[in-house]
C-alpha atoms as a PDB file:
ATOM      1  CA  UNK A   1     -18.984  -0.097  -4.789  1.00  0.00           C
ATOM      2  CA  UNK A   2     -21.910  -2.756  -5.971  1.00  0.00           C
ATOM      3  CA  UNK A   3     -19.523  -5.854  -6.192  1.00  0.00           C
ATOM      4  CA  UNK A   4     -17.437  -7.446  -3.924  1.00  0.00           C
ATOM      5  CA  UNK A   5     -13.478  -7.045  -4.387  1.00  0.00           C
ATOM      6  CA  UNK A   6     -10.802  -8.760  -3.839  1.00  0.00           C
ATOM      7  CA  UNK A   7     -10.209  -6.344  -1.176  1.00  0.00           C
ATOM      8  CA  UNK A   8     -13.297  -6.720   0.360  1.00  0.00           C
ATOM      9  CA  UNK A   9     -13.086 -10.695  -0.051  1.00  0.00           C
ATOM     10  CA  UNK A  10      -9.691 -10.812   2.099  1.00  0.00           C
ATOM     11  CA  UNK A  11     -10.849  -8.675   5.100  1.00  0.00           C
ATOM     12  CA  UNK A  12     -13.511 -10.413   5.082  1.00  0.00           C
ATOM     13  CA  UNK A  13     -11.753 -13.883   5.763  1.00  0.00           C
ATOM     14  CA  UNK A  14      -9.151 -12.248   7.844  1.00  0.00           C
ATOM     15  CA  UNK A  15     -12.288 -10.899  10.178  1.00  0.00           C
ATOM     16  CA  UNK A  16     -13.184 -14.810  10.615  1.00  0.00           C
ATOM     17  CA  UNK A  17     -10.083 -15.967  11.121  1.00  0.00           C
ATOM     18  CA  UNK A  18      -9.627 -13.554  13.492  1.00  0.00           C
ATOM     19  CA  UNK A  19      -6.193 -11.124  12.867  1.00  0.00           C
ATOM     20  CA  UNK A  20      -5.600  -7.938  11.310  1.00  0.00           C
ATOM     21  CA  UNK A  21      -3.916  -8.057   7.706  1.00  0.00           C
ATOM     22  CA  UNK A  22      -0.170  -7.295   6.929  1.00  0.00           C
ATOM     23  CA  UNK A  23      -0.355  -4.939   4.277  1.00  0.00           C
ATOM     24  CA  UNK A  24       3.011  -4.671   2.782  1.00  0.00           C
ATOM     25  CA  UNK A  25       4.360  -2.019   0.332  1.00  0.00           C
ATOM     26  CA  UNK A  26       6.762  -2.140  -1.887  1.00  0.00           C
ATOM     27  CA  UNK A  27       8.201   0.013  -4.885  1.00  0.00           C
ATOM     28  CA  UNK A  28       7.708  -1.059  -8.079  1.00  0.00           C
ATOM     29  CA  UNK A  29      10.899  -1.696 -10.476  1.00  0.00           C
ATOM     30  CA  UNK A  30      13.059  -1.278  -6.877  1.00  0.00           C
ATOM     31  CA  UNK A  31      16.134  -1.458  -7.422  1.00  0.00           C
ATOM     32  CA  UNK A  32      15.638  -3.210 -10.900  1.00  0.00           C
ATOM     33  CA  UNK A  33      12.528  -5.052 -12.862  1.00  0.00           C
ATOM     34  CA  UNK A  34      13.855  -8.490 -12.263  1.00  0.00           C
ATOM     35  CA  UNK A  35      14.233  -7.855  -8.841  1.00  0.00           C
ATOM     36  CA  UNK A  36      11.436  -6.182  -8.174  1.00  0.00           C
ATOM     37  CA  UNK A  37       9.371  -9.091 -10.128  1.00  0.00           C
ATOM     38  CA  UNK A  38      10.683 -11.541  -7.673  1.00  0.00           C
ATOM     39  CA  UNK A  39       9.855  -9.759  -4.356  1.00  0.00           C
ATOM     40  CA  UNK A  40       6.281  -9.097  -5.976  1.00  0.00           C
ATOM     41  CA  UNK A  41       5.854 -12.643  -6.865  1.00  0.00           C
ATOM     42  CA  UNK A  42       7.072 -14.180  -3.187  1.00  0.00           C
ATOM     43  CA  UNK A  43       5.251 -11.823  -0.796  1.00  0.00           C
ATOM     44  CA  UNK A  44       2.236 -13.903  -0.081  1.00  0.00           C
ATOM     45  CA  UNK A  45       3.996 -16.669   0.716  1.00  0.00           C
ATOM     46  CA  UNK A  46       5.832 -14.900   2.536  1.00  0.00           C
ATOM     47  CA  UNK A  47       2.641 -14.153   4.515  1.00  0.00           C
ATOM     48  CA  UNK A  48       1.824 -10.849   2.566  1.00  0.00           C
ATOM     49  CA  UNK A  49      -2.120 -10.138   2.840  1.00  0.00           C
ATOM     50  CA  UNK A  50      -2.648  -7.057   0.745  1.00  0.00           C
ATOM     51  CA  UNK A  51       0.111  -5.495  -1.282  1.00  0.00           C
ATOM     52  CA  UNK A  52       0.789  -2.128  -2.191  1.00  0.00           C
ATOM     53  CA  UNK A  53       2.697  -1.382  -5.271  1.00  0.00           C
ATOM     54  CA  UNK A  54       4.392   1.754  -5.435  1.00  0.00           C
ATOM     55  CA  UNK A  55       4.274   4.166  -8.412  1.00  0.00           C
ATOM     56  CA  UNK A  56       7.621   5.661  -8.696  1.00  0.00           C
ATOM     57  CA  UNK A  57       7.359   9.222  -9.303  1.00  0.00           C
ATOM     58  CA  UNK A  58      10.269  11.863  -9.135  1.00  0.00           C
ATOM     59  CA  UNK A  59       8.519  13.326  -6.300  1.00  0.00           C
ATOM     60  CA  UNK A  60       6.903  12.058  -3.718  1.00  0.00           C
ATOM     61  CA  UNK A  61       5.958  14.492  -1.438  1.00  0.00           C
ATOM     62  CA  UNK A  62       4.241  12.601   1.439  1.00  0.00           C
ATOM     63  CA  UNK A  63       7.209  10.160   1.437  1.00  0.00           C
ATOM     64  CA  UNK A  64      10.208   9.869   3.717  1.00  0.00           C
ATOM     65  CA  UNK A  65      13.957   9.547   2.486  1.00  0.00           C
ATOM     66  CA  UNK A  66      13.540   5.701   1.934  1.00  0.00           C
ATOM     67  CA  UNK A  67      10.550   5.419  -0.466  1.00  0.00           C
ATOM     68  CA  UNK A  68      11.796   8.416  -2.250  1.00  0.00           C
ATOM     69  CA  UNK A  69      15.086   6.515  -2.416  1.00  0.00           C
ATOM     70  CA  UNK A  70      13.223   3.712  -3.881  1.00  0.00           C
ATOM     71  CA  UNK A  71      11.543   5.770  -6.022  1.00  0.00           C
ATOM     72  CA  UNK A  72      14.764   6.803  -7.814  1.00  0.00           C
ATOM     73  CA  UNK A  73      16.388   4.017  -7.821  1.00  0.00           C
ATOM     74  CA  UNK A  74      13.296   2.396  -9.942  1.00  0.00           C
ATOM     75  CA  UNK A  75      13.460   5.336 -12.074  1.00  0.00           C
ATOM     76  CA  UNK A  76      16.811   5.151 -13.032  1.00  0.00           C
ATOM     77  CA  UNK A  77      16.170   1.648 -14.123  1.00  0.00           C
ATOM     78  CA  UNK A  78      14.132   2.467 -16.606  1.00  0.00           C
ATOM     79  CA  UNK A  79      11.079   1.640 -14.706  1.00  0.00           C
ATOM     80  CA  UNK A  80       7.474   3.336 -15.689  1.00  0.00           C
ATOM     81  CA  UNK A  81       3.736   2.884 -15.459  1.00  0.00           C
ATOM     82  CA  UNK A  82       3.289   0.304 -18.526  1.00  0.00           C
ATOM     83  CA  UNK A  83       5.851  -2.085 -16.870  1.00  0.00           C
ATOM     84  CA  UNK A  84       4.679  -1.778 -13.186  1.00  0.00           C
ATOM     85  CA  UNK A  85       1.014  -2.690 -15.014  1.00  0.00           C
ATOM     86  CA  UNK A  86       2.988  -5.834 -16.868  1.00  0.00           C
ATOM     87  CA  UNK A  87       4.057  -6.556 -13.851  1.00  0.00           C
ATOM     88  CA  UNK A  88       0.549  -7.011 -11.821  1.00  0.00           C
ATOM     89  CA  UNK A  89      -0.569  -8.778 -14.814  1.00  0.00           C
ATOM     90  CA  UNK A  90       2.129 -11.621 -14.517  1.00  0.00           C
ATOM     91  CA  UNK A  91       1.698 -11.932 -10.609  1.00  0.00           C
ATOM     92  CA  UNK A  92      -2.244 -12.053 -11.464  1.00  0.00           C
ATOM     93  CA  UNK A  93      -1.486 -15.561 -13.784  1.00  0.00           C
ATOM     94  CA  UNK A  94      -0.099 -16.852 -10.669  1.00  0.00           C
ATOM     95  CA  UNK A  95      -2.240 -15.416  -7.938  1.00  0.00           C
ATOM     96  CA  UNK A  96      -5.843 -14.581  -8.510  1.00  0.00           C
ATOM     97  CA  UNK A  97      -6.410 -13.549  -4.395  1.00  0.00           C
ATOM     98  CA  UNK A  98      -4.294 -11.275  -3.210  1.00  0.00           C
ATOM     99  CA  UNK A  99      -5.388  -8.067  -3.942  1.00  0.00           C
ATOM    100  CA  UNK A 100      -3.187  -5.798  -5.200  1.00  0.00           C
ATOM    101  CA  UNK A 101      -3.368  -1.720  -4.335  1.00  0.00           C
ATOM    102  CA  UNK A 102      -1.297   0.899  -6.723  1.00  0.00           C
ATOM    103  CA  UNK A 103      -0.266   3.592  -4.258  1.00  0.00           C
ATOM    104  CA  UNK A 104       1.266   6.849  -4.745  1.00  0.00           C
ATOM    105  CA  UNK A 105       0.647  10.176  -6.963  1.00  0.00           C
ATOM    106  CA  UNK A 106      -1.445  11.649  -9.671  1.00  0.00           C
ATOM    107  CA  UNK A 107       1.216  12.891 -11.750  1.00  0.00           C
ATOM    108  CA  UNK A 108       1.997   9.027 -13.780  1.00  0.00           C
ATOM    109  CA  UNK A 109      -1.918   8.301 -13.733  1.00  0.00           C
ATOM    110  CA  UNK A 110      -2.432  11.201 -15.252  1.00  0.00           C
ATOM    111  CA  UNK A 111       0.238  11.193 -18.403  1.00  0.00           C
ATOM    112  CA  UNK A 112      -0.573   7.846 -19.077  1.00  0.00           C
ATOM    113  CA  UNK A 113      -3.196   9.374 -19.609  1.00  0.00           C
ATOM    114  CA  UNK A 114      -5.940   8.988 -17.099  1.00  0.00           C
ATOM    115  CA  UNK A 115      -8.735   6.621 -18.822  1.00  0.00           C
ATOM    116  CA  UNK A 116      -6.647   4.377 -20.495  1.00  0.00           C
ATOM    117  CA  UNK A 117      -5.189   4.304 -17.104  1.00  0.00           C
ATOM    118  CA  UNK A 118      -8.013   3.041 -15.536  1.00  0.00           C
ATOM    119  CA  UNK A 119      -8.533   0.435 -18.700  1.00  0.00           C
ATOM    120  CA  UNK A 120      -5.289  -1.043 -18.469  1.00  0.00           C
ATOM    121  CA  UNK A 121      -5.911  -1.253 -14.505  1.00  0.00           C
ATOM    122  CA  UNK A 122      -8.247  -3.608 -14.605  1.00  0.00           C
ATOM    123  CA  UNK A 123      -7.168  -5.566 -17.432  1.00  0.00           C
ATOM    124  CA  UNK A 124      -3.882  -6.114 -15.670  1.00  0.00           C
ATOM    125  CA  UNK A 125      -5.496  -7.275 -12.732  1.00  0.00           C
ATOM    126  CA  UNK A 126      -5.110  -4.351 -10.277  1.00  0.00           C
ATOM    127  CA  UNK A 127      -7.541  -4.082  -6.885  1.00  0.00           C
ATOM    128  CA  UNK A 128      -7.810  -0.674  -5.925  1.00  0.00           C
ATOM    129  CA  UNK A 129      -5.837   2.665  -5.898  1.00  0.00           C
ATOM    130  CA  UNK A 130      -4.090   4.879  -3.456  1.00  0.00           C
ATOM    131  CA  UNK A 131      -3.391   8.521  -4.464  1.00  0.00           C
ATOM    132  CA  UNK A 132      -2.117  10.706  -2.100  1.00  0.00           C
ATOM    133  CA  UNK A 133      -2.441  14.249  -3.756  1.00  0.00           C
ATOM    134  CA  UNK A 134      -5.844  14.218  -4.736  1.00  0.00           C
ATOM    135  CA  UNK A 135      -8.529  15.058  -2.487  1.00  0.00           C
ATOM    136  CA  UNK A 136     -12.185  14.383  -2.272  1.00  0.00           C
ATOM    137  CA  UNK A 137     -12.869  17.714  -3.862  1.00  0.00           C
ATOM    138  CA  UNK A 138     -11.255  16.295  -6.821  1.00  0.00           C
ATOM    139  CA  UNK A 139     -13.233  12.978  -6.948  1.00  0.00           C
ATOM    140  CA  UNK A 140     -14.455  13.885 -10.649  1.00  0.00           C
ATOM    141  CA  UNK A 141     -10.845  13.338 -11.433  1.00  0.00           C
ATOM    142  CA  UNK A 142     -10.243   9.882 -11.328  1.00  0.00           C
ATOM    143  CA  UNK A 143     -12.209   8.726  -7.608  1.00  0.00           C
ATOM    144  CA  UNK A 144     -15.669   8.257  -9.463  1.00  0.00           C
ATOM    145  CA  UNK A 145     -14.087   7.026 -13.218  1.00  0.00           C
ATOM    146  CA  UNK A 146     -12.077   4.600 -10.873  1.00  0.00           C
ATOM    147  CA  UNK A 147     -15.231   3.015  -8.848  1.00  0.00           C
ATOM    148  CA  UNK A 148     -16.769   2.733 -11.993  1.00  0.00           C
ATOM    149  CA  UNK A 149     -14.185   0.209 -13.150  1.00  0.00           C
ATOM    150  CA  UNK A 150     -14.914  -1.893 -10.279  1.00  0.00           C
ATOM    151  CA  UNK A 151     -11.757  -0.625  -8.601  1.00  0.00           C
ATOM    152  CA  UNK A 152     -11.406   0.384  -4.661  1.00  0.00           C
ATOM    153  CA  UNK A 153     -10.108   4.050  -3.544  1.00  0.00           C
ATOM    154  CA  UNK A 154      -8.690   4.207  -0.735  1.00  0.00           C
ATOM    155  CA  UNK A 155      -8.423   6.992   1.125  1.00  0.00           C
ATOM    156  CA  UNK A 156      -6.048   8.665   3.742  1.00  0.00           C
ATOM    157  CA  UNK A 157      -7.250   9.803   7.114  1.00  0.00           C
ATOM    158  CA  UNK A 158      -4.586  11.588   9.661  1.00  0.00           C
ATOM    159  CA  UNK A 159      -4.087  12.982  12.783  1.00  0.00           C
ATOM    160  CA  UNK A 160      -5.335  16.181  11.643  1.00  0.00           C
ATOM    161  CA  UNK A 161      -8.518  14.777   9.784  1.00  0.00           C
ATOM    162  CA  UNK A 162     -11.382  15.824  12.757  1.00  0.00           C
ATOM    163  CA  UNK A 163     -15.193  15.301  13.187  1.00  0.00           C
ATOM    164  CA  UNK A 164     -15.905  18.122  10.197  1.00  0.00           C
ATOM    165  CA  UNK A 165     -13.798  16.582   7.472  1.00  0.00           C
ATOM    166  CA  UNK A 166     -14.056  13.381   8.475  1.00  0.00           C
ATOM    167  CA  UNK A 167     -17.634  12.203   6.653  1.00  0.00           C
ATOM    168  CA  UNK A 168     -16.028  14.336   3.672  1.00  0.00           C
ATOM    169  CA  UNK A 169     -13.225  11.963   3.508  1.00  0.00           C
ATOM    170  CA  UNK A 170     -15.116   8.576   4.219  1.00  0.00           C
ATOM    171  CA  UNK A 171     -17.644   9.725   1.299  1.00  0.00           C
ATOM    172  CA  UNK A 172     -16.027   7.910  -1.168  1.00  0.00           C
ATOM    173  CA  UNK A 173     -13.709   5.339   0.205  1.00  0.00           C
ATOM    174  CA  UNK A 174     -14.077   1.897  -0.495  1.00  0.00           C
ATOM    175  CA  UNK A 175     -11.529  -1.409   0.136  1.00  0.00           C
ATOM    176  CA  UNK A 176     -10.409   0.169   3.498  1.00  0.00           C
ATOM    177  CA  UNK A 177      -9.606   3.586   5.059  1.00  0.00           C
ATOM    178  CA  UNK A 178      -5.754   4.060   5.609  1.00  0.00           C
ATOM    179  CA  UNK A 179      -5.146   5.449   8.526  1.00  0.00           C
ATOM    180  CA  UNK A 180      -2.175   7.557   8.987  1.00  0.00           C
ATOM    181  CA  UNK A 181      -0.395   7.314  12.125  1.00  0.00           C
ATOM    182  CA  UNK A 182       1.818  10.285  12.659  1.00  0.00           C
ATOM    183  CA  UNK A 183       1.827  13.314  11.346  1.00  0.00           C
ATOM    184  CA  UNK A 184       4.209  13.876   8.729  1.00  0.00           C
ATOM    185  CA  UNK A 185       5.999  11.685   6.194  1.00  0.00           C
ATOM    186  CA  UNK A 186       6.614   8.312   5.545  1.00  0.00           C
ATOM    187  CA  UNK A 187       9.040   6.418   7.858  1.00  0.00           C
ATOM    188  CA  UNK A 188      10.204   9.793  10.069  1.00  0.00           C
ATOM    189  CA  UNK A 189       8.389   8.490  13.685  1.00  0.00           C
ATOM    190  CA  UNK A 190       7.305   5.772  15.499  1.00  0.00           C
ATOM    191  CA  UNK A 191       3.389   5.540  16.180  1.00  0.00           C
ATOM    192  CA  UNK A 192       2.053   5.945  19.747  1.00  0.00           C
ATOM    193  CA  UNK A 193      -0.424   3.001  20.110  1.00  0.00           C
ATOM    194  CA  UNK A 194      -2.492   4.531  22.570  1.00  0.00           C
ATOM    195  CA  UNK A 195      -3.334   7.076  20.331  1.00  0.00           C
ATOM    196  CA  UNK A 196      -3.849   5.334  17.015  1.00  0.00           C
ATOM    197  CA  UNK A 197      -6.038   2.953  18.768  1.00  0.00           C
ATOM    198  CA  UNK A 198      -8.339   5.653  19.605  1.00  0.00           C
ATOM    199  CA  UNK A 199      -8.249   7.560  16.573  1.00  0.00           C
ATOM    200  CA  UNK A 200      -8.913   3.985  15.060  1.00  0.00           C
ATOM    201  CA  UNK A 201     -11.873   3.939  17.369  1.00  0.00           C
ATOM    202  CA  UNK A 202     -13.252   7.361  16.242  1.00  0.00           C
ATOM    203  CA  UNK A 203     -13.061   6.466  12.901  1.00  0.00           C
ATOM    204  CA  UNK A 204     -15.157   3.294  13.318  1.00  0.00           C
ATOM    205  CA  UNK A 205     -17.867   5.244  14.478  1.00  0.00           C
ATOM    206  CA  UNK A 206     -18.207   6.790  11.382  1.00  0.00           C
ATOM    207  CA  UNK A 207     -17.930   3.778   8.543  1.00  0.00           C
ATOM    208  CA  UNK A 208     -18.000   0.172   8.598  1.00  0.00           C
ATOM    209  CA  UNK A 209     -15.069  -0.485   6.386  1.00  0.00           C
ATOM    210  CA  UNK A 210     -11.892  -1.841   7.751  1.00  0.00           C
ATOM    211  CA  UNK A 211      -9.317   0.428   9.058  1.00  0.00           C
ATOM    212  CA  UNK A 212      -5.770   0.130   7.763  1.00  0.00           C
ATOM    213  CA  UNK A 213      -2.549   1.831   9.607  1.00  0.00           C
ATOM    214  CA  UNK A 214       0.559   2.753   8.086  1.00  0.00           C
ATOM    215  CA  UNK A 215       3.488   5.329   8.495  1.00  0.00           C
ATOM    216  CA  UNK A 216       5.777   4.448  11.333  1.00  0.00           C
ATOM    217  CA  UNK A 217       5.454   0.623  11.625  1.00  0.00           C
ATOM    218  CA  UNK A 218       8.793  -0.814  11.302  1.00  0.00           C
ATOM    219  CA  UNK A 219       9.558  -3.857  13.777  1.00  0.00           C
ATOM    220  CA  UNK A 220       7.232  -6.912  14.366  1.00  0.00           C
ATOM    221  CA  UNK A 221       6.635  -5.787  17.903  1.00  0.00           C
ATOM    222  CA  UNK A 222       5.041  -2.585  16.802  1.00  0.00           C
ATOM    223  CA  UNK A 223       3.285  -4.525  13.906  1.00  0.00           C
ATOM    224  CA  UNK A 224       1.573  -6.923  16.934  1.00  0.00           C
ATOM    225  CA  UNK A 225       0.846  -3.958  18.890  1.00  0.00           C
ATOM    226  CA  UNK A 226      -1.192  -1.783  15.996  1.00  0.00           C
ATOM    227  CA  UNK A 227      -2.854  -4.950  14.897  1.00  0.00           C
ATOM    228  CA  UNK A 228      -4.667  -5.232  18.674  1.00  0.00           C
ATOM    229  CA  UNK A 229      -6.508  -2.517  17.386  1.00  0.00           C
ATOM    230  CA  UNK A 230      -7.102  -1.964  14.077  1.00  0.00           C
ATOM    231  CA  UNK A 231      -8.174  -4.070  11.051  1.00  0.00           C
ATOM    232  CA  UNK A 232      -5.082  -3.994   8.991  1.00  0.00           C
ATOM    233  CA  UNK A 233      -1.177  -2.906   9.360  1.00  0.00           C
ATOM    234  CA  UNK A 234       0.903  -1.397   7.026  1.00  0.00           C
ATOM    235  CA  UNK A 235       4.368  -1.566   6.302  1.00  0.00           C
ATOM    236  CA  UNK A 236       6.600  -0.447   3.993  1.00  0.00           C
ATOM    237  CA  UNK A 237       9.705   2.144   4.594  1.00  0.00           C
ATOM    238  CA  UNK A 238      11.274  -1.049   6.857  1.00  0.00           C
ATOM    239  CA  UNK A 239      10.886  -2.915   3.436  1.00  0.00           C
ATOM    240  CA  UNK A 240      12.526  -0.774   0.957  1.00  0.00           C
ATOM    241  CA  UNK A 241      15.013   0.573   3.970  1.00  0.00           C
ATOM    242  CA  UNK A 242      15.881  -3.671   3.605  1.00  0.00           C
ATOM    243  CA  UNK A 243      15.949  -3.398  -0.186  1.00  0.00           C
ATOM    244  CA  UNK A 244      18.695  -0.868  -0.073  1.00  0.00           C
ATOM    245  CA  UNK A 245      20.983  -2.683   2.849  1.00  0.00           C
ATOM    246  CA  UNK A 246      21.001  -5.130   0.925  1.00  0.00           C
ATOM    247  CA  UNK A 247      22.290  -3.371  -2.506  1.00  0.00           C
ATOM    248  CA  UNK A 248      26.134  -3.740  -3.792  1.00  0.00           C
ATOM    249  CA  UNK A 249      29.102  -0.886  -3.823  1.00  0.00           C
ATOM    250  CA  UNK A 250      27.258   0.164  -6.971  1.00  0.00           C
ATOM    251  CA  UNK A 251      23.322  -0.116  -5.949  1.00  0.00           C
ATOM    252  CA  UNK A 252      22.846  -3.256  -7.505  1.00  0.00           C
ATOM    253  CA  UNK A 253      20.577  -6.009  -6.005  1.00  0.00           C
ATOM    254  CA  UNK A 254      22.884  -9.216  -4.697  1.00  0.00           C
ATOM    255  CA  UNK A 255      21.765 -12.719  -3.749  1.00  0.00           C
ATOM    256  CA  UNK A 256      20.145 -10.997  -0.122  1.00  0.00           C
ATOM    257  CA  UNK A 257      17.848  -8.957  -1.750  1.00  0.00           C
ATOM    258  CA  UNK A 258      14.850 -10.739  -2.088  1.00  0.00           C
ATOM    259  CA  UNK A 259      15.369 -12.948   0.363  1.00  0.00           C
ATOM    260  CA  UNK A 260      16.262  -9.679   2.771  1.00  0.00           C
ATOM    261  CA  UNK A 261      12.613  -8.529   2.088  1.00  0.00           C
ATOM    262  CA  UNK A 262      10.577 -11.732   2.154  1.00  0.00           C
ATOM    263  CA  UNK A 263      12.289 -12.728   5.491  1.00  0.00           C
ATOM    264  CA  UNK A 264      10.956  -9.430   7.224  1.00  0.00           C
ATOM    265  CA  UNK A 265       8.014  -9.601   5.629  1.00  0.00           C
ATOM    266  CA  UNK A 266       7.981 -13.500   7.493  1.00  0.00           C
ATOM    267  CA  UNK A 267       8.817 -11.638  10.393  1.00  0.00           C
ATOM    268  CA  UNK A 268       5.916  -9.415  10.665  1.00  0.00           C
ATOM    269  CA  UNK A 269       3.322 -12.004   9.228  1.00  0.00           C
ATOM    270  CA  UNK A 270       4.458 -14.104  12.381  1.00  0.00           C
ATOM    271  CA  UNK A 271       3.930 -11.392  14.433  1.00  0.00           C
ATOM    272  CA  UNK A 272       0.407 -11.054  13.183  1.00  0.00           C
ATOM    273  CA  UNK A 273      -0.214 -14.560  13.230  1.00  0.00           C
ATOM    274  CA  UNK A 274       0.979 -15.636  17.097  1.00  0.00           C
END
């Protein structure tokens, strides 16, 4: 990437100020547009730093029961690509900082289809991308097209990513590297610190971008304790686990919904914060 992002531009402050970001994710059109609009819209007051916007796809294969829940439930509102892209263009009238990240699969980029994709990416205001089930062999695909609209890819790193595939991954990446902290799917375990922070460690020996970790973080506590040692935390089954708590007899949002979500996400901004 030549220019700076807003990506770039937020970790950047964050590194002065001294704390590690609070990434928060979020499905888009969960459990309704309206709804869904309104989280969006209140998350960085809430004390969101980077947001992730899901793509709801029918199947979400690197996703625990709760995002594919949300996932679903989107769906069955109606939801799709063109209004999750409206969307980011409405929160971009109102915010022009925080970056924005589309996360999830190939399959919606790619019937849109792929290059007017991209287009309507950047006209809405979107920051970078996160797609889980294409690999750097694939980069052709939509990677390079994708840093040649000025947007970030961000890529995944695991548990299971060692020394060899490691530079193969980092190749590539731009915004931040996500780092996965368990093996497995979203939302199933609870990190172990000790080892994230040294995988984090490893993987800092190998780029200078910022390191992101998600998967697993749930409670403020273990929000604090990831931040100590990495550049970014990530959060999201906890958030759409409180979007669906908070749903009626008949899975409609009530009057806790929103405010459900934005006072976790309070919560864990604290946490980073104190």
């Amino acid at each position: 990437m030549k220019q700076e992002t807003r990506i770039d531009r937020r970790f950047r402050a964050l590194k002065i100020e001294g704390r590690a970001a609070l990434v928060t994710f979020v499905t888009a059109g969960d459990p309704d547009f309206e709804t869904s609009r309104q989280i969006l819209f209140g998350l960085p007051g809430a004390g969101a730093d980077i947001i992730e916007l899901g793509m709801p796809f029918s199947d979400p294969m690197a996703d625990g029961p709760a995002i594919q829940a949300s996932s679903l439930r989107a769906l069955q509102a109606g939801h799709d690509m063109h209004k999750t892209l409206a969307m980011v263009a409405e929160f971009r009238k109102r915010d022009t900082d925080t970056p924005i990240v589309l996360m999830g699969y190939y399959n919606p980029i790619y019937v849109y289809p792929g290059k007017k994709f991209l287009d309507a990416a950047v006209k809405a205001g979107v920051d970078g991308l996160i797609v889980v089930d294409l690999p750097p062999e694939a980069d052709d695909e939509l990677c390079l097209p994708a840093m040649e609209h000025g947007l970030n890819f961000i890529r995944l790193a695991t548990p299971t990513t060692d020394a060899k595939r490691l530079p193969t991954v980092l190749a590539n990446t731009s915004g931040f590297v996500y780092y996965v902290s368990i093996t497995g799917i979203t939302g199933s375990a609870a990190p172990d610190v000790n080892s994230v922070q040294k995988q984090v460690a490893r993987i800092r020996q190998s780029t200078k971008l910022p390191v992101a970790v998600g998967f697993g973080v749930r409670t403020a506590a273990q929000a604090r304790e990831i931040a100590a040692g990495a550049d970014g935390v990530v959060v999201g089954s906890a958030l759409v686990t409180a979007i669906k708590d908070s749903l009626g007899p008949k899975g409609d949002a009530t009057g806790k919904t929103v405010s459900g979500v934005l006072d976790l996400v309070k919560s864990l901004a604290a946490a980073l914060r104190s």
